[in-house]
Protein backbone atom coordinates (compact mmCIF):
# COMPACT_ATOMS: atom_id res chain seq x y z
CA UNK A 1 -15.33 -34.11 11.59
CA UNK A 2 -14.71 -32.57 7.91
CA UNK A 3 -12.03 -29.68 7.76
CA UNK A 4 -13.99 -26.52 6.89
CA UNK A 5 -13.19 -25.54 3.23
CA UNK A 6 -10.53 -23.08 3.21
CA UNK A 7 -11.96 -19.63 1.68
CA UNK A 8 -10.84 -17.90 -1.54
CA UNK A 9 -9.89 -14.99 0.08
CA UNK A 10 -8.58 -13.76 3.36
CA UNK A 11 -8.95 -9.71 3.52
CA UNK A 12 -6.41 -8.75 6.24
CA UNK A 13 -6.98 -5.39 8.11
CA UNK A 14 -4.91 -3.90 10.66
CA UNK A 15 -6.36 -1.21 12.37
CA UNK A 16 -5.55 1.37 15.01
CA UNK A 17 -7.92 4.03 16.92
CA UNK A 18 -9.98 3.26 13.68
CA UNK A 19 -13.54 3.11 15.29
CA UNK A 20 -15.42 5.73 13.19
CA UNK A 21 -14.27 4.94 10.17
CA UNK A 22 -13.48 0.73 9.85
CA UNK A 23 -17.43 0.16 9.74
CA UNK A 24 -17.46 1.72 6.25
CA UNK A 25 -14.67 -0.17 5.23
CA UNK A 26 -16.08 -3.02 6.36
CA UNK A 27 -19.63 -2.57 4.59
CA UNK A 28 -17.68 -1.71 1.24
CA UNK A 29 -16.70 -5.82 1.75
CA UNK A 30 -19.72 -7.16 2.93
CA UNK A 31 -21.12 -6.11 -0.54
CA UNK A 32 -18.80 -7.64 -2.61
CA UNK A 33 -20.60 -9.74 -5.48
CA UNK A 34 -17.89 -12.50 -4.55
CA UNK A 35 -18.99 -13.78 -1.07
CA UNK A 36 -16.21 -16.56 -0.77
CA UNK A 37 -13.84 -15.04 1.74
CA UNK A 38 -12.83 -14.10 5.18
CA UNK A 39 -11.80 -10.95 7.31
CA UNK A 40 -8.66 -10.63 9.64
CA UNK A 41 -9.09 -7.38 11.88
CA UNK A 42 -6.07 -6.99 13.84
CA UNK A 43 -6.45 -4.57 16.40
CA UNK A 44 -3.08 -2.84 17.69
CA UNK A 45 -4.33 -1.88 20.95
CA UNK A 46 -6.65 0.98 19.96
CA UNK A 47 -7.79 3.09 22.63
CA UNK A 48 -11.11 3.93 21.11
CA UNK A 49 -13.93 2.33 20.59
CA UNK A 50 -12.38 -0.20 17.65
CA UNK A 51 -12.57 -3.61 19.57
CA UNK A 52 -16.22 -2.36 21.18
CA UNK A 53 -17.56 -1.35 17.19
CA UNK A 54 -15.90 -4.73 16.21
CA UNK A 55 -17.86 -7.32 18.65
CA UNK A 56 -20.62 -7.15 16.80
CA UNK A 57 -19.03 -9.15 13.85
CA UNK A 58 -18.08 -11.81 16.29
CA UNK A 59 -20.91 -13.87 15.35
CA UNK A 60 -19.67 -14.05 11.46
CA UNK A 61 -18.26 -17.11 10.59
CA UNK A 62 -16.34 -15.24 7.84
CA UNK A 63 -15.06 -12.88 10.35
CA UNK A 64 -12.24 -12.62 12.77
CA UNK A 65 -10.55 -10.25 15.17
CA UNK A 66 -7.31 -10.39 16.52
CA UNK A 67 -6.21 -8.09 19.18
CA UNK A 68 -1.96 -7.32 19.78
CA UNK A 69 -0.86 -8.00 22.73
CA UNK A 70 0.64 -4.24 23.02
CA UNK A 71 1.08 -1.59 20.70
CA UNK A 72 2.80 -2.83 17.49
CA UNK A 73 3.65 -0.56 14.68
CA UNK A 74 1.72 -1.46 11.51
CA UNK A 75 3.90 -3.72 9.67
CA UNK A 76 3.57 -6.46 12.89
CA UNK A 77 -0.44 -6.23 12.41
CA UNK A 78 -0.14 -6.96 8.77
CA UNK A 79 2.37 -9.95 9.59
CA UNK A 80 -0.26 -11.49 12.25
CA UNK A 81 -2.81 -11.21 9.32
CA UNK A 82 -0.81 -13.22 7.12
CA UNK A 83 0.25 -15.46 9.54
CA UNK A 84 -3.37 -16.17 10.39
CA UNK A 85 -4.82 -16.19 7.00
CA UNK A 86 -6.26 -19.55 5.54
CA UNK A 87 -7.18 -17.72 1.47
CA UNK A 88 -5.95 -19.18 -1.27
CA UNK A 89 -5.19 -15.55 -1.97
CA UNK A 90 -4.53 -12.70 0.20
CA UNK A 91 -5.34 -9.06 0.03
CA UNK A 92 -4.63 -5.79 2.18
CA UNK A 93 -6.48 -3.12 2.87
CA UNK A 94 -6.07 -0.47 5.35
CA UNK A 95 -9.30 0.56 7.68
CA UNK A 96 -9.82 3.33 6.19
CA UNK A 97 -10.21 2.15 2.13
CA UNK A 98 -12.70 0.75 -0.02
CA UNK A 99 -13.32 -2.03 -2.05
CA UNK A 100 -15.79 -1.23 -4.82
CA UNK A 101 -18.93 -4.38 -5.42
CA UNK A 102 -16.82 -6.24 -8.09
CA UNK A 103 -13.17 -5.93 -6.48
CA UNK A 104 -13.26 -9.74 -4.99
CA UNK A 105 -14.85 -11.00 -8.35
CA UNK A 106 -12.72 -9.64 -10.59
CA UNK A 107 -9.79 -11.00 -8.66
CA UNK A 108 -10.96 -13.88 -8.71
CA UNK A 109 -11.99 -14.19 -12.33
CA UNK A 110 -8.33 -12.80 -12.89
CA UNK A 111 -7.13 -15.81 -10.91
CA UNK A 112 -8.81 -18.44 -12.77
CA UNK A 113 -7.99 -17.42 -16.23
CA UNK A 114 -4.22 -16.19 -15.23
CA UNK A 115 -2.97 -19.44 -13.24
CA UNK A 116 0.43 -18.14 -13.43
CA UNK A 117 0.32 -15.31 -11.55
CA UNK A 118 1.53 -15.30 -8.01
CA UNK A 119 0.58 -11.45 -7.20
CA UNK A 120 -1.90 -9.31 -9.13
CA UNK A 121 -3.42 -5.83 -8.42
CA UNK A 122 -6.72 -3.83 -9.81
CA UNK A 123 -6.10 -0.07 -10.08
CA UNK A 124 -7.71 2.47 -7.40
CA UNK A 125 -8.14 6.10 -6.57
CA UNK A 126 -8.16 8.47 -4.77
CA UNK A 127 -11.72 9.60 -3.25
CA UNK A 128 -12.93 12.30 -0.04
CA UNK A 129 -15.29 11.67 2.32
CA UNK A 130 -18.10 11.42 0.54
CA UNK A 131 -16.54 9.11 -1.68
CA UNK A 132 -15.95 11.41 -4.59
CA UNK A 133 -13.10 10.46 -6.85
CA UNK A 134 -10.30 13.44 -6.29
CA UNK A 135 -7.29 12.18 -7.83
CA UNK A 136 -6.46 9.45 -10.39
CA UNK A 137 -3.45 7.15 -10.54
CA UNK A 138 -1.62 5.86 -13.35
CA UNK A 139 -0.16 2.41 -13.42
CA UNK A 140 2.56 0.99 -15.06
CA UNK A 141 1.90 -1.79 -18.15
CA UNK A 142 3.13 -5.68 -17.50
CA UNK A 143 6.27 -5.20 -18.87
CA UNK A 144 7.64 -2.30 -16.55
CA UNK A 145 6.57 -2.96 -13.45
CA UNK A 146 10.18 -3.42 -11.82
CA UNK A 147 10.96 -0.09 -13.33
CA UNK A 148 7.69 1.50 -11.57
CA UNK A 149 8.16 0.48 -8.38
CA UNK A 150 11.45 2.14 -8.20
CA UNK A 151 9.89 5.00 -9.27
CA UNK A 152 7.51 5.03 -6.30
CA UNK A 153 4.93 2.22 -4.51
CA UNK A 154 2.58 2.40 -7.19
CA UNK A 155 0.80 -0.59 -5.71
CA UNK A 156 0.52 1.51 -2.38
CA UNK A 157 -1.10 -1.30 0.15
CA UNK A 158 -4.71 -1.75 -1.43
CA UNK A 159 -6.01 -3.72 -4.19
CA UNK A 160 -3.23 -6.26 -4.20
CA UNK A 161 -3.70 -9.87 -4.63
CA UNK A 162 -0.99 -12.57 -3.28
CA UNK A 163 -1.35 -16.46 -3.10
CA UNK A 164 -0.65 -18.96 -0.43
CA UNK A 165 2.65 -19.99 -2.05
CA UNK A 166 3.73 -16.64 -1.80
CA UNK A 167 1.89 -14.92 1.37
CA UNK A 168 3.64 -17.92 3.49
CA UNK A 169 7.05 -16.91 2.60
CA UNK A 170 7.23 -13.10 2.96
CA UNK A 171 6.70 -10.65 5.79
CA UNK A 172 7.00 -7.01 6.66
CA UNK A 173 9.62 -6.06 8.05
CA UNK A 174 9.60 -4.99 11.30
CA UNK A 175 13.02 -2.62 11.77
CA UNK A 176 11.71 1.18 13.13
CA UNK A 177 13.62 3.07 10.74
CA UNK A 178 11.13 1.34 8.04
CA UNK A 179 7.77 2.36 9.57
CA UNK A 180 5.94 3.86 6.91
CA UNK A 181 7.86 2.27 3.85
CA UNK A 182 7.35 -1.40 5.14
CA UNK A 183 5.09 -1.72 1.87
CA UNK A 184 7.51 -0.37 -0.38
CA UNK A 185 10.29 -2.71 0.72
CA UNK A 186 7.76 -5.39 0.73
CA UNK A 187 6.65 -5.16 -2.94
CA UNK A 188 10.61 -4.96 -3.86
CA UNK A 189 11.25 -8.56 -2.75
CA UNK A 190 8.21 -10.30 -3.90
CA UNK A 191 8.13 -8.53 -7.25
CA UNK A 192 12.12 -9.40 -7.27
CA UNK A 193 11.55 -12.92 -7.77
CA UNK A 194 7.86 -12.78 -8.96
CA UNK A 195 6.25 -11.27 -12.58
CA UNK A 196 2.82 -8.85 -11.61
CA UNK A 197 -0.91 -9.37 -13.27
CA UNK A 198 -3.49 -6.77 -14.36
CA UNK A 199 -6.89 -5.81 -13.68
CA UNK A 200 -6.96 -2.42 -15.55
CA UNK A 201 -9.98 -1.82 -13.49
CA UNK A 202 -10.90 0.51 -10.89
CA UNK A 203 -11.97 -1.81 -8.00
CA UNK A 204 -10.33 0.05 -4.66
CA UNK A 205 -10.36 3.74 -3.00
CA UNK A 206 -8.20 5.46 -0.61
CA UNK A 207 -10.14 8.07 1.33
CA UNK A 208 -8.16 11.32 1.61
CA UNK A 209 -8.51 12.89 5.18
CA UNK A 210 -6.56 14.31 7.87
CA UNK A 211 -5.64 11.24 9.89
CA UNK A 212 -4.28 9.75 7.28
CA UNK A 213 -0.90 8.02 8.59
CA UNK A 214 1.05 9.34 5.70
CA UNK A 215 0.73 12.98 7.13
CA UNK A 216 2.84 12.18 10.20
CA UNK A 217 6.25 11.75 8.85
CA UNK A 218 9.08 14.26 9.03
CA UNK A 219 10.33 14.89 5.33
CA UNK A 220 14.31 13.63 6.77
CA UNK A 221 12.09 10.39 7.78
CA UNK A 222 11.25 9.86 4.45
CA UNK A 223 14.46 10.14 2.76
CA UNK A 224 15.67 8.24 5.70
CA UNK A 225 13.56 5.09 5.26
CA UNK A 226 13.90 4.66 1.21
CA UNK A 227 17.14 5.02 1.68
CA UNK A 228 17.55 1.81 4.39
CA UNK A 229 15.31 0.10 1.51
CA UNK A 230 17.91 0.88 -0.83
CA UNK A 231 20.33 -0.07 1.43
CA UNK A 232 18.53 -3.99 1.32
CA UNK A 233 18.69 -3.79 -2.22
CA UNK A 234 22.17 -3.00 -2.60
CA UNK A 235 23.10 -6.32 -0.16
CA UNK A 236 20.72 -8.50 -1.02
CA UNK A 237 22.06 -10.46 -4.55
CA UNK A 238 18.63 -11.29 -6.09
CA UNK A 239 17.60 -7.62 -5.55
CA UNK A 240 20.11 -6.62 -6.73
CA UNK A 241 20.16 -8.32 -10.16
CA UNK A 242 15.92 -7.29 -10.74
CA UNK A 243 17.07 -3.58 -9.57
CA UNK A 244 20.48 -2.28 -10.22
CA UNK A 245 19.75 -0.93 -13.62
CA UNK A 246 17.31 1.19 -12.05
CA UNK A 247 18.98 2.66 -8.87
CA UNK A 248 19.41 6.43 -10.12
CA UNK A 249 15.95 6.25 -11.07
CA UNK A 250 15.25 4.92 -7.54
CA UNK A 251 16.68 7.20 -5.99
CA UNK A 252 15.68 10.61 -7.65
CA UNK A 253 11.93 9.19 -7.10
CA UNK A 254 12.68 9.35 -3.09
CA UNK A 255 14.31 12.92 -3.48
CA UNK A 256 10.74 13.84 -5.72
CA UNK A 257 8.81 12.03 -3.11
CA UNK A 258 10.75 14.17 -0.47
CA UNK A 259 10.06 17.33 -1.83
CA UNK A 260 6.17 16.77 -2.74
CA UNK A 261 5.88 16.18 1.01
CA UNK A 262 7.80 18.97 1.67
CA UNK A 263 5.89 21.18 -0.40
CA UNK A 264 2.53 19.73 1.48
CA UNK A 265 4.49 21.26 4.62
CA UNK A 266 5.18 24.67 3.70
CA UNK A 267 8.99 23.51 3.16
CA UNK A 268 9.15 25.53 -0.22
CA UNK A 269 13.23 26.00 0.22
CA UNK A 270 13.77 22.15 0.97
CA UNK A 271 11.08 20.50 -1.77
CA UNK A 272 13.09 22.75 -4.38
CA UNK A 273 16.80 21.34 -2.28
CA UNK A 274 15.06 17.92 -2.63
CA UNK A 275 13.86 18.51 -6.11
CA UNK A 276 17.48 19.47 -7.27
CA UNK A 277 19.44 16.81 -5.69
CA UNK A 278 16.75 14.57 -8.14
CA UNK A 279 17.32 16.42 -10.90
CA UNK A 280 20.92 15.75 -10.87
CA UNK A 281 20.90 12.08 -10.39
CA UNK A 282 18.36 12.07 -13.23
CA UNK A 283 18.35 14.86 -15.86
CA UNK A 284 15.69 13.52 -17.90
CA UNK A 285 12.65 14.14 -14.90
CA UNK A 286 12.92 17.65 -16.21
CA UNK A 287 10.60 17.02 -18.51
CA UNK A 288 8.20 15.12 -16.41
CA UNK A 289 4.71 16.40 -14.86
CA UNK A 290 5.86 15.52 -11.54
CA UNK A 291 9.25 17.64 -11.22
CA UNK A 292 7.43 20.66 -13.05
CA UNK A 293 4.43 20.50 -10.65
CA UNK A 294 6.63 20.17 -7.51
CA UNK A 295 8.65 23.17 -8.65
CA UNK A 296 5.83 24.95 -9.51
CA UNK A 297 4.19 24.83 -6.21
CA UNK A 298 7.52 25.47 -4.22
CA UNK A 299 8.02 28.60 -6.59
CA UNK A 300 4.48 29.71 -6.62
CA UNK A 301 3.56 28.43 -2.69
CA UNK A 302 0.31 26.36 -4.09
CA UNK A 303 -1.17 24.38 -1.53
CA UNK A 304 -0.11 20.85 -2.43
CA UNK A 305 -3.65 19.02 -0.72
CA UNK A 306 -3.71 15.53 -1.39
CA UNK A 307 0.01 13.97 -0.64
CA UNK A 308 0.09 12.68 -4.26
């Protein structure tokens, strides 16, 4: 018997009480232009209709589903994916995101003629329901990237490619006071060690709506969580070295992140606390879009809509 041929691409998926909206996500791959990969669902325990929408894939050969055991936080799912993925490269995407016809293609493209990269990304946005772009992200060059991502997860969890040499050796981590960061902190320690590629393309979506996960933290959470990421940083030696010149920086962007979210909660006194606290670790974000728009929402009460 021959060993099957090993895919491209393993898309991993972890999902959650995701039923009426992981079939679109799922179509968005189905259409790729690239057809040489594979799908890892894994299924926290949803008490929907998730595992019932998902049978019908069953019969895919390109297509698995893997269902927890219990109730896992997010970060566990992911680590099951990558466990269980056989890609040469792998990619995340939440089940609620897109992947536009050319994303797998142009990874893969990106692959071939950039051997030396060991993690890549394409650039996304932000889109509603009906799939109408709403917000657009900027991206840091190749030569800043280390500064960026102290700065904030630019690379978010979508549109990020990773090879086998490198997908073996990481995982999320799993510690509760991370849940909701676990990408951030993930990023950190791969980019620590590892340069980042380029597709200046558009190839990915997030879909803005209510569920989204992000809307369920506590603004103290959020400061809470950077700051244990910091806190791994600050121990860990080869962290340290790729980060240290950075760590103001670092931390005025969780203070900013803080108060934008604060902000989107009617918090006007804390985002402007939060905004402050930045400001003095980091004069210079006085001048920046970001500090004047938070203050000029918590000033002005604007409704902040988007989380961005």
């Amino acid at each position: 018997m021959t060993k099957a041929k090993a895919p491209f691409f393993s898309i991993v998926i972890p999902s959650y009480n995701r039923g009426h909206l992981i079939e679109k996500t799922l179509n968005t791959i189905f259409k790729q232009s690239f057809s040489d990969f594979e799908i890892i669902v894994v299924d926290n325990c949803s008490t929907d209709n998730t595992v019932n929408t998902l049978k019908k894939y069953s019969n895919l050969e390109n297509f698995r589903l893997i269902v927890n055991d219990r109730n896992y936080e997010r970060a566990y799912s992911r680590n099951v994916g990558l466990k269980n993925a056989k890609g040469k490269f792998v990619t995340l995407i939440d089940s609620d995101d897109l992947m536009y016809p050319n994303c797998l293609s142009d990874a893969y493209n990106f692959s071939i003629q950039n051997p030396g990269f060991n993690i890549f990304h394409n650039h996304y946005v932000m889109v509603d329901k009906n799939g109408q772009e709403i917000y657009k992200y900027s991206f840091p060059n190749s030569k800043n990237f280390r500064r960026k991502i102290c700065q904030g997860n630019f690379l978010s969890c979508i549109g990020v490619f990773i090879s086998k040499e490198v997908y073996s050796k990481y995982a999320f981590d799993l510690h509760q006071g991370l849940i909701g960061s676990e990408d951030w902190d993930f990023w950190f320690r791969i980019l620590g060690e590892h340069d980042l590629g380029i597709i200046p393309q558009i190839n990915s979506a997030i879909v803005h709506h209510d569920e989204r996960s992000i809307n369920s933290f506590a603004v103290d959470e959020i400061v809470a969580r950077k700051q244990y990421v910091m806190n791994k940083i600050k121990t860990d030696p080869q962290l340290n070295k790729s980060y240290l010149k950075y760590w103001d920086e670092m931390e005025a962007s969780i203070y900013l992140f803080a108060s934008s979210m604060a902000n989107k909660s009617g918090m006007y006194t804390f985002a402007r606390k939060y905004a402050i606290k930045a400001f003095k670790l980091k004069p210079s974000i006085i001048f920046g879009y970001r500090f004047l728009r938070i203050m000029q929402i918590s000033l002005f009460k604007i409704k902040n809509k988007h989380n961005i």
